[in-house]
C-alpha atoms as a PDB file:
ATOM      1  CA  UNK A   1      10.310 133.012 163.875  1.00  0.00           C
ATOM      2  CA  UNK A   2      13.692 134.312 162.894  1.00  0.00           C
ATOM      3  CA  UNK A   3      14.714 136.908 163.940  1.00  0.00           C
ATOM      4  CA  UNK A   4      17.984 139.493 162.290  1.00  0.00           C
ATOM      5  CA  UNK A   5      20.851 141.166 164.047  1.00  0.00           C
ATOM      6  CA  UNK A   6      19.319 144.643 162.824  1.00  0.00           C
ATOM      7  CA  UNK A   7      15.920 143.245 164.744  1.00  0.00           C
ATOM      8  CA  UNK A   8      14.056 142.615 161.900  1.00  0.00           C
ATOM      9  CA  UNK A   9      12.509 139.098 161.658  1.00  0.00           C
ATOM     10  CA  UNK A  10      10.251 137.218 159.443  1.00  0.00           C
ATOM     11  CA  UNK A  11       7.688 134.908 160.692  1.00  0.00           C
ATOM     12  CA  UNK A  12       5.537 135.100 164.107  1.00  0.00           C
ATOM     13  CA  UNK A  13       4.874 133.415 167.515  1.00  0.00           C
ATOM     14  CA  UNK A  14       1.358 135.083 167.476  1.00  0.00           C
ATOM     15  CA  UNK A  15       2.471 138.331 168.311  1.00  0.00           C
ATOM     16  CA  UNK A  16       2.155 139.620 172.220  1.00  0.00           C
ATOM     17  CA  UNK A  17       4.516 139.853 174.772  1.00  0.00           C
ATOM     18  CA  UNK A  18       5.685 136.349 174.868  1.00  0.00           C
ATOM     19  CA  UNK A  19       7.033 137.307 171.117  1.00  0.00           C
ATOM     20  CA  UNK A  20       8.145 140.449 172.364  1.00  0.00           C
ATOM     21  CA  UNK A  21      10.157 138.773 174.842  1.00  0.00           C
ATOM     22  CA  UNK A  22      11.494 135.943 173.155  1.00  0.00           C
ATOM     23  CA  UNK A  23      12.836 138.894 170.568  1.00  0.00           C
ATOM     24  CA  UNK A  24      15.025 140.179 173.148  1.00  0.00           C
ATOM     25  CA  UNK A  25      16.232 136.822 174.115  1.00  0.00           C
ATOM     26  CA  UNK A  26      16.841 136.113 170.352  1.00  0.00           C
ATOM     27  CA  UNK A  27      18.980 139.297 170.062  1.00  0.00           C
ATOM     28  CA  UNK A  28      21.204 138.831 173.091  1.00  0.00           C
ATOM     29  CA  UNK A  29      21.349 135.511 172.320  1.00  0.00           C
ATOM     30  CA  UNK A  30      22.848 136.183 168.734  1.00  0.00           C
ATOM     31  CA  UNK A  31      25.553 138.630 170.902  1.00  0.00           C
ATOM     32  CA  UNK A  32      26.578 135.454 172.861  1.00  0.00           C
ATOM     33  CA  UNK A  33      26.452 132.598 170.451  1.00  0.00           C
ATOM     34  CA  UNK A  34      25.119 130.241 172.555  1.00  0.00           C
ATOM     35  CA  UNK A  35      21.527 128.726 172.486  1.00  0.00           C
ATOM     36  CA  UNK A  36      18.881 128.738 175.537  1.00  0.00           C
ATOM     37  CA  UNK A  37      15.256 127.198 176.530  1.00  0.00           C
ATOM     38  CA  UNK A  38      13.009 129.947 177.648  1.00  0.00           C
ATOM     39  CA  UNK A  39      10.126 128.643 179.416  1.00  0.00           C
ATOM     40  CA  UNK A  40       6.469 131.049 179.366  1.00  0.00           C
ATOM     41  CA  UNK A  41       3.940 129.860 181.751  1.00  0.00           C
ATOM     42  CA  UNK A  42       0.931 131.600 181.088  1.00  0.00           C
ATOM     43  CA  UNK A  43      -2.483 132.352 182.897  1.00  0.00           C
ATOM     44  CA  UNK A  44      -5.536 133.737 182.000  1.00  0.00           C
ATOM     45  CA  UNK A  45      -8.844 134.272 183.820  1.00  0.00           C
ATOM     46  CA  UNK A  46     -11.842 133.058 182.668  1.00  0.00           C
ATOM     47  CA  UNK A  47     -15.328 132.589 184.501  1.00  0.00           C
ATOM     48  CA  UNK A  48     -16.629 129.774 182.480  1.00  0.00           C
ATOM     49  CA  UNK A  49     -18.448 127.567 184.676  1.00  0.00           C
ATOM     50  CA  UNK A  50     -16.092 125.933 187.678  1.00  0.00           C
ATOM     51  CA  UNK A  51     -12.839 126.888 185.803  1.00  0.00           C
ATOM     52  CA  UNK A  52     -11.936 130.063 186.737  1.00  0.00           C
ATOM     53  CA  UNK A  53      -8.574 130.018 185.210  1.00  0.00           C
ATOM     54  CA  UNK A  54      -6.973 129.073 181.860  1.00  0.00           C
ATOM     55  CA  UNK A  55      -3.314 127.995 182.264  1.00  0.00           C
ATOM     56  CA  UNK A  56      -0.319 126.812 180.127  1.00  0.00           C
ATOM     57  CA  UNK A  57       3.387 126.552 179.390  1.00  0.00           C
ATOM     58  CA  UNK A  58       5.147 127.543 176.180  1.00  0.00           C
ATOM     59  CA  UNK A  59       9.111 125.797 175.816  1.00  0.00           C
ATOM     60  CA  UNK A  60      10.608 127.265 173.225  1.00  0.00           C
ATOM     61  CA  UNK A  61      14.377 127.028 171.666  1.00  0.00           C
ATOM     62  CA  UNK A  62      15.470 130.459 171.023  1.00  0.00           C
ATOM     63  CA  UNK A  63      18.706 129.031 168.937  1.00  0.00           C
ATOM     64  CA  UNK A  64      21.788 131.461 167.455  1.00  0.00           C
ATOM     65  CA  UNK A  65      22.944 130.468 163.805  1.00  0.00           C
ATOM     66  CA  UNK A  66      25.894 131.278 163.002  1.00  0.00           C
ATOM     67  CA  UNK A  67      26.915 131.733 159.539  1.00  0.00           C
ATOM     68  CA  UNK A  68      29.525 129.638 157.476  1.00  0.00           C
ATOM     69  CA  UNK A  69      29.186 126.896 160.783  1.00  0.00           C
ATOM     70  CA  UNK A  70      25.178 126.131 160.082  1.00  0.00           C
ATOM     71  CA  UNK A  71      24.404 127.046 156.773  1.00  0.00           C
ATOM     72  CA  UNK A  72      24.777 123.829 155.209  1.00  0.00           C
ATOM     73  CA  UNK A  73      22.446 121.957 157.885  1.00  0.00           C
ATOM     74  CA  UNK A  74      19.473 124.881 156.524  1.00  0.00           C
ATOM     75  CA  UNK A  75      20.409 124.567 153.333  1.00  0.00           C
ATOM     76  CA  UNK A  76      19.713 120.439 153.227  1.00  0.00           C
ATOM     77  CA  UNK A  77      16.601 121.229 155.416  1.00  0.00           C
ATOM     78  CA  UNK A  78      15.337 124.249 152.938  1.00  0.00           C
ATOM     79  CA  UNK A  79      15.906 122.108 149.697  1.00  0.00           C
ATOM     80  CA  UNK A  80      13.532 119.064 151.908  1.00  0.00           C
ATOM     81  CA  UNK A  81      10.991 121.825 152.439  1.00  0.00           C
ATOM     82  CA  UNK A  82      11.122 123.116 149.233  1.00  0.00           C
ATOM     83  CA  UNK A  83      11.090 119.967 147.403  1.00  0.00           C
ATOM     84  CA  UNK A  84       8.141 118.022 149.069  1.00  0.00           C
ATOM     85  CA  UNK A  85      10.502 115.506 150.775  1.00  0.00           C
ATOM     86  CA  UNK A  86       9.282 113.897 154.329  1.00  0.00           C
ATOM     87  CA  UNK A  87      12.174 114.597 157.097  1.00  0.00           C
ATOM     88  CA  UNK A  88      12.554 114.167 160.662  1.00  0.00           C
ATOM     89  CA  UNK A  89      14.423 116.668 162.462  1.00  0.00           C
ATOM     90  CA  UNK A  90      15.729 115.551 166.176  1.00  0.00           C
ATOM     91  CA  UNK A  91      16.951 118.171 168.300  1.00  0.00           C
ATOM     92  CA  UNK A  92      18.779 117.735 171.676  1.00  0.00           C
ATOM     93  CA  UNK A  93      17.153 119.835 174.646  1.00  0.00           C
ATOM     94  CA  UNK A  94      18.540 118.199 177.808  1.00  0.00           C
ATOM     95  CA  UNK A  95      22.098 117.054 176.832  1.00  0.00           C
ATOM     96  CA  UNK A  96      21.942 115.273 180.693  1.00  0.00           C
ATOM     97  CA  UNK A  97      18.703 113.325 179.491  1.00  0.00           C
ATOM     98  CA  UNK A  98      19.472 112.695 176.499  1.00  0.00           C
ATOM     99  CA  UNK A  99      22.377 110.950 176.409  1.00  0.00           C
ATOM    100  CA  UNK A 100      24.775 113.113 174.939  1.00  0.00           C
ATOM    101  CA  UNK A 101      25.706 115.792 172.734  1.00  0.00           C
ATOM    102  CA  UNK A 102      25.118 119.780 173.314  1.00  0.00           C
ATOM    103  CA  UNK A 103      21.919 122.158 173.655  1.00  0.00           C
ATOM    104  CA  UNK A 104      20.637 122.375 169.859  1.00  0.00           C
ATOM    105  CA  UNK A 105      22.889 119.809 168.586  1.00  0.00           C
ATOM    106  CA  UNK A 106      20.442 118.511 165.285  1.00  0.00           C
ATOM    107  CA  UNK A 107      20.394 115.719 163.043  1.00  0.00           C
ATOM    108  CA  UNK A 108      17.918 115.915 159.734  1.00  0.00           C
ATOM    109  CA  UNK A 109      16.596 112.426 159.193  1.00  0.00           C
ATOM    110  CA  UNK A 110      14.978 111.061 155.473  1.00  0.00           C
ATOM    111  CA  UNK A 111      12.316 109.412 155.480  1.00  0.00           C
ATOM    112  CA  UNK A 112      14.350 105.850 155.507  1.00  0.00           C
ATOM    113  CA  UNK A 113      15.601 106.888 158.969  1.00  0.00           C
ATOM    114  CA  UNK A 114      18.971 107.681 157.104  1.00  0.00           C
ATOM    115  CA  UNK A 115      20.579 111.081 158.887  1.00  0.00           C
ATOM    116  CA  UNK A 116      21.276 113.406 155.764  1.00  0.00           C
ATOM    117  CA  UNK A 117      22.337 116.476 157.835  1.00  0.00           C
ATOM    118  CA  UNK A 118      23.590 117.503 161.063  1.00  0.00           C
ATOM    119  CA  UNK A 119      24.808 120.204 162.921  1.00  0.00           C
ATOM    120  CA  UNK A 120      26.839 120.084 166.409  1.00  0.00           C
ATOM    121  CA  UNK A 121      28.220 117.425 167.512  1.00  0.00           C
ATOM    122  CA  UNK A 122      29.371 114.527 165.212  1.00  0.00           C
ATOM    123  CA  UNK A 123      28.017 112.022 167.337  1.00  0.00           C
ATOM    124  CA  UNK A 124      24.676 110.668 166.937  1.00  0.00           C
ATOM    125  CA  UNK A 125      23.506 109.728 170.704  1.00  0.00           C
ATOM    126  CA  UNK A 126      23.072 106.107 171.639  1.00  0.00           C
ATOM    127  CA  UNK A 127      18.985 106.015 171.113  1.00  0.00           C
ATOM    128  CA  UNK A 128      18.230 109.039 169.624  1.00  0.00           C
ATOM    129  CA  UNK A 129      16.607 107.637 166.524  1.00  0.00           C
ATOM    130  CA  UNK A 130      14.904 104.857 168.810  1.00  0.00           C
ATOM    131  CA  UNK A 131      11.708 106.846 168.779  1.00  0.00           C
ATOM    132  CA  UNK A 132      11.783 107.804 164.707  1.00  0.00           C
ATOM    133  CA  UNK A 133       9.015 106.053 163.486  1.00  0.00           C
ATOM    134  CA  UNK A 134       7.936 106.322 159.584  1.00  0.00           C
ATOM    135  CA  UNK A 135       6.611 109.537 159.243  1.00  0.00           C
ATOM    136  CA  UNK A 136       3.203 107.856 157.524  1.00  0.00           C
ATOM    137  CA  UNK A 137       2.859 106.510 161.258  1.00  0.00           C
ATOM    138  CA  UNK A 138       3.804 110.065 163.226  1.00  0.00           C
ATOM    139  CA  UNK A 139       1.210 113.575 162.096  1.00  0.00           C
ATOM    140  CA  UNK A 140       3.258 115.608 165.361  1.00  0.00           C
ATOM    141  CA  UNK A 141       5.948 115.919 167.175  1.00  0.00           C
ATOM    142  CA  UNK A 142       7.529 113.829 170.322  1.00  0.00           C
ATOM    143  CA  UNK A 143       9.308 115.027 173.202  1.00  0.00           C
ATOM    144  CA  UNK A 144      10.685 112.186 175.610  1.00  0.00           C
ATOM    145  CA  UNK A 145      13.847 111.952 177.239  1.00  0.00           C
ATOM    146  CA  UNK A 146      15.357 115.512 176.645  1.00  0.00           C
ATOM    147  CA  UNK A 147      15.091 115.127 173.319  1.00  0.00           C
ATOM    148  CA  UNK A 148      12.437 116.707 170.268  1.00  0.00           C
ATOM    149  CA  UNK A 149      11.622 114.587 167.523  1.00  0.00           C
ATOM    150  CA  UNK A 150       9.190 116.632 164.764  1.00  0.00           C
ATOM    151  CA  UNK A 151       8.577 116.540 161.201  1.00  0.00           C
ATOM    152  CA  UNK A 152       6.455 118.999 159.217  1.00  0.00           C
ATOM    153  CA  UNK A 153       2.924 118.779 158.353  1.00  0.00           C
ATOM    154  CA  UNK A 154       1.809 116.978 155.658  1.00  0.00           C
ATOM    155  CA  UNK A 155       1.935 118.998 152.951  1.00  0.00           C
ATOM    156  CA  UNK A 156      -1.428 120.833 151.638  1.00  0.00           C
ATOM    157  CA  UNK A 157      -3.301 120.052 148.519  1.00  0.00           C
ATOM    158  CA  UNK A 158      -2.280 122.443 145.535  1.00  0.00           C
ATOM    159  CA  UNK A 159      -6.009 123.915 145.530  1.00  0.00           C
END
């Protein structure tokens, strides 16, 4: 989801009050630059047999761009979208678990393991790219030492 100074946004976490939310977040977030984790844990009550109760956790990085600074990084990744191309993104969460580098910090990786973007911090962290494996051999994402590795789906047949 992406959300617009003006509070516009295209895209969708499902709707509800966890988008609601993370909306607000997004918009004071844009105010003060600066990136943050916000962490949902949801519950819902169900009488299905012996589970009474339905609950899970949503983690998601509500991240600022700021123009001129992180347009090129979207641009590379929008032109890999757009184009077919396989790509790895890795994303710092925990700078203190993962080795180095700040909250958001992100490095766009080919599907050679070559890094063909990045945005943050100039240096790659010892390890980071120790848990790219070829995307043929990876369908979701993998979150391990305060770090996310993801690519995108495969893309859809043209019918």
């Amino acid at each position: 989801m992406l959300v617009f100074p003006d509070g516009s946004q295209t895209g969708t976490l499902g709707g509800g009050c966890v988008e609601a939310e993370v909306k607000c977040r997004s918009l004071r977030l844009l105010d003060e630059g600066r990136p943050e984790i916000v962490t949902f844990h949801l519950e819902r009550q169900l009488w299905l047999g012996r589970r009474p109760y339905l609950r899970w956790r949503m983690k998601m990085l509500v991240d600022p761009v700021r123009p001129g600074e992180d347009l090129a990084y979207y641009d590379v990744l929008s032109a890999r979208v757009t184009e077919g191309k396989g790509f790895t993104e890795a994303v710092v969460l925990e700078p203190q678990a993962s080795g180095g580098g700040a909250p958001a910090d992100r490095w766009l990786v080919d599907e050679n393991g070559t890094v063909v973007a990045q945005r943050g911090s100039a240096t790659l962290p010892d390890g980071l790219l120790s848990n790219v494996k070829p995307l043929s051999q990876r369908p979701a994402g993998l979150r391990s030492g305060g770090r996310l590795v993801s690519s995108p789906p495969a893309p859809l047949p043209p019918w």
